[in-house]
Protein backbone atom coordinates (compact mmCIF):
# COMPACT_ATOMS: atom_id res chain seq x y z
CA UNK A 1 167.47 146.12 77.79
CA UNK A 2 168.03 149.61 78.17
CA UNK A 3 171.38 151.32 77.24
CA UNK A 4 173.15 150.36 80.13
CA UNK A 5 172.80 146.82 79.30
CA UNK A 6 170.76 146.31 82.13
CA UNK A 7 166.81 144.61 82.09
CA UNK A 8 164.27 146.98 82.69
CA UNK A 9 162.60 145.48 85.86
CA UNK A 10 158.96 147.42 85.21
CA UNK A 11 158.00 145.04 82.70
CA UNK A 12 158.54 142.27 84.33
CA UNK A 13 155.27 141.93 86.62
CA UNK A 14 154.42 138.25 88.30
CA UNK A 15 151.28 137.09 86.32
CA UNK A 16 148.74 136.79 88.11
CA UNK A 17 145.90 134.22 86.55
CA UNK A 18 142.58 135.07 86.50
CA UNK A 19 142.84 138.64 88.45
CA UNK A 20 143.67 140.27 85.06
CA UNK A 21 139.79 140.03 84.16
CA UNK A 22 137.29 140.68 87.12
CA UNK A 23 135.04 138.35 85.71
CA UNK A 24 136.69 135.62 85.33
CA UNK A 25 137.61 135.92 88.43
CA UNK A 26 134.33 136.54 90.30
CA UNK A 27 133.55 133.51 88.08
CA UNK A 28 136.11 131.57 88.99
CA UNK A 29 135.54 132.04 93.16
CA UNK A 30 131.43 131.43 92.43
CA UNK A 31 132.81 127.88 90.84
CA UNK A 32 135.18 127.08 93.94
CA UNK A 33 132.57 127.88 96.68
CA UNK A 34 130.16 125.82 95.01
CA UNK A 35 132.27 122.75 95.18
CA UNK A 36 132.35 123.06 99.25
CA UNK A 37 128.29 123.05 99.26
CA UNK A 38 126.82 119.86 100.36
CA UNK A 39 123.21 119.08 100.48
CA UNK A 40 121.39 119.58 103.75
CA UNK A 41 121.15 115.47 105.26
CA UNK A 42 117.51 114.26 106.13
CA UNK A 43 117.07 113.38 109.82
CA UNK A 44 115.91 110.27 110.73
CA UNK A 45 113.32 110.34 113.42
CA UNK A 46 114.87 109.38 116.59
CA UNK A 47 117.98 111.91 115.80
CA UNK A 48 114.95 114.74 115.54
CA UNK A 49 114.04 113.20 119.32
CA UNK A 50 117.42 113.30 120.24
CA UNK A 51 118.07 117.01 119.34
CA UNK A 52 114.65 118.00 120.45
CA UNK A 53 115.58 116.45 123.78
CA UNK A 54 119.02 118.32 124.26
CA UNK A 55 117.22 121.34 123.14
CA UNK A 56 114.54 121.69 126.00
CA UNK A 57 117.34 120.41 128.59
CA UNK A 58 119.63 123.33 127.33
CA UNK A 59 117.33 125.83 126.70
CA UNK A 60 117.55 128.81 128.94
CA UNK A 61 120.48 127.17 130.74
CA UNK A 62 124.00 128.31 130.16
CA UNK A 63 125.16 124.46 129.63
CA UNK A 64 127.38 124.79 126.60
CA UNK A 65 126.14 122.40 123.85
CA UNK A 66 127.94 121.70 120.35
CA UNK A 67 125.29 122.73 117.84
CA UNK A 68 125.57 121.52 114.19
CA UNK A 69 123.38 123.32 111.81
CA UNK A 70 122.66 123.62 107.84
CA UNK A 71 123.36 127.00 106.46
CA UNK A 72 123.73 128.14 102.50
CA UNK A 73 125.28 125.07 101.69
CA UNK A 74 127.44 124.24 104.75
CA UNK A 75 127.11 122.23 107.74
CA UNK A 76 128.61 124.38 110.31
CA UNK A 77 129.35 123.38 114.09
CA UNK A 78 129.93 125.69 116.78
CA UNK A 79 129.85 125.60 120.65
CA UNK A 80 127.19 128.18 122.18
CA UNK A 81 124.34 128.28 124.65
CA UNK A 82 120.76 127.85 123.72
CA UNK A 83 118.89 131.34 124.43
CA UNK A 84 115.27 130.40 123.94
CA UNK A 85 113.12 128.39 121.55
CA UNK A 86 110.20 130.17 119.84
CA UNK A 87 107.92 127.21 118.75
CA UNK A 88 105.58 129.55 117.19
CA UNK A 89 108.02 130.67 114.31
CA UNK A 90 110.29 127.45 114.86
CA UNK A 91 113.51 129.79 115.72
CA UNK A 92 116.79 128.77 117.66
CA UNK A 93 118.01 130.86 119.31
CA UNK A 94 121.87 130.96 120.55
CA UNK A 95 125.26 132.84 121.88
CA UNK A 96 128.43 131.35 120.13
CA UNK A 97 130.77 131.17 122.52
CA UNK A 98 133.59 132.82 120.92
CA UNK A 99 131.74 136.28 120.12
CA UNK A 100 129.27 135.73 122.81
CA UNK A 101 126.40 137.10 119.91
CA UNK A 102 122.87 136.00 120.01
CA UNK A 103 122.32 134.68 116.75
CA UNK A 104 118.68 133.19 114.99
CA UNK A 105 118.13 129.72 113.52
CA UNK A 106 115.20 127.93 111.99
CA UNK A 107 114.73 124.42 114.09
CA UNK A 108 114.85 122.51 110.95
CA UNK A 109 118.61 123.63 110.40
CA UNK A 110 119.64 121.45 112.95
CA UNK A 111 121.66 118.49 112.00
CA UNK A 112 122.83 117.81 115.71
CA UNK A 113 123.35 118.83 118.96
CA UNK A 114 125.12 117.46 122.02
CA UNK A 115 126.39 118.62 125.63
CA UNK A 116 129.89 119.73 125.39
């Protein structure tokens, strides 16, 4: 109290766990991203067939497709148009529709594909 009577309002900050020490909290936000990671699925072979079907009939078209791909942990889905294919480095590649960016993918990141 100061000699008003009154609280003194300055020492009375919201805690805030964790953010007092950095590394805890880097820590901490490394432990909760980990939990989200899954482990990239195994294809069987007549969903590789299926995708590498889709994949020529899309390819160089502007058919939108829903592509589902592995990435750092994540199975990640987004709508886009297949570019091109380059079989001799095994690279995908696609504009998302939302940014309309090419972006590059290795052909074995593919989980799934399909027309949208």
């Amino acid at each position: 109290m100061n000699q008003e009577g009154k609280h003194n309002d300055r020492g009375m900050r919201k805690w805030r766990p964790f953010a007092s020490i950095p590394e805890q909290h880097i820590g901490l936000n490394k432990v909760l991203e980990g939990l989200n990671k899954v482990e990239k699925p195994i294809l069987a072979a007549d969903q590789q067939e299926q995708i590498n079907e889709i994949l020529m009939r899309a390819n160089g078209t502007d058919k939108k497709v829903v592509l589902t791909y592995y990435k750092k942990g994540e199975c990640i889905t987004e709508t886009c148009s297949i570019h091109s294919i380059n079989p001799h480095t095994k690279a995908l590649y696609f504009v998302d529709e939302v940014f309309e960016i090419k972006n590059k993918l290795q052909l074995n990141d593919v989980i799934d594909i399909r027309f949208a």
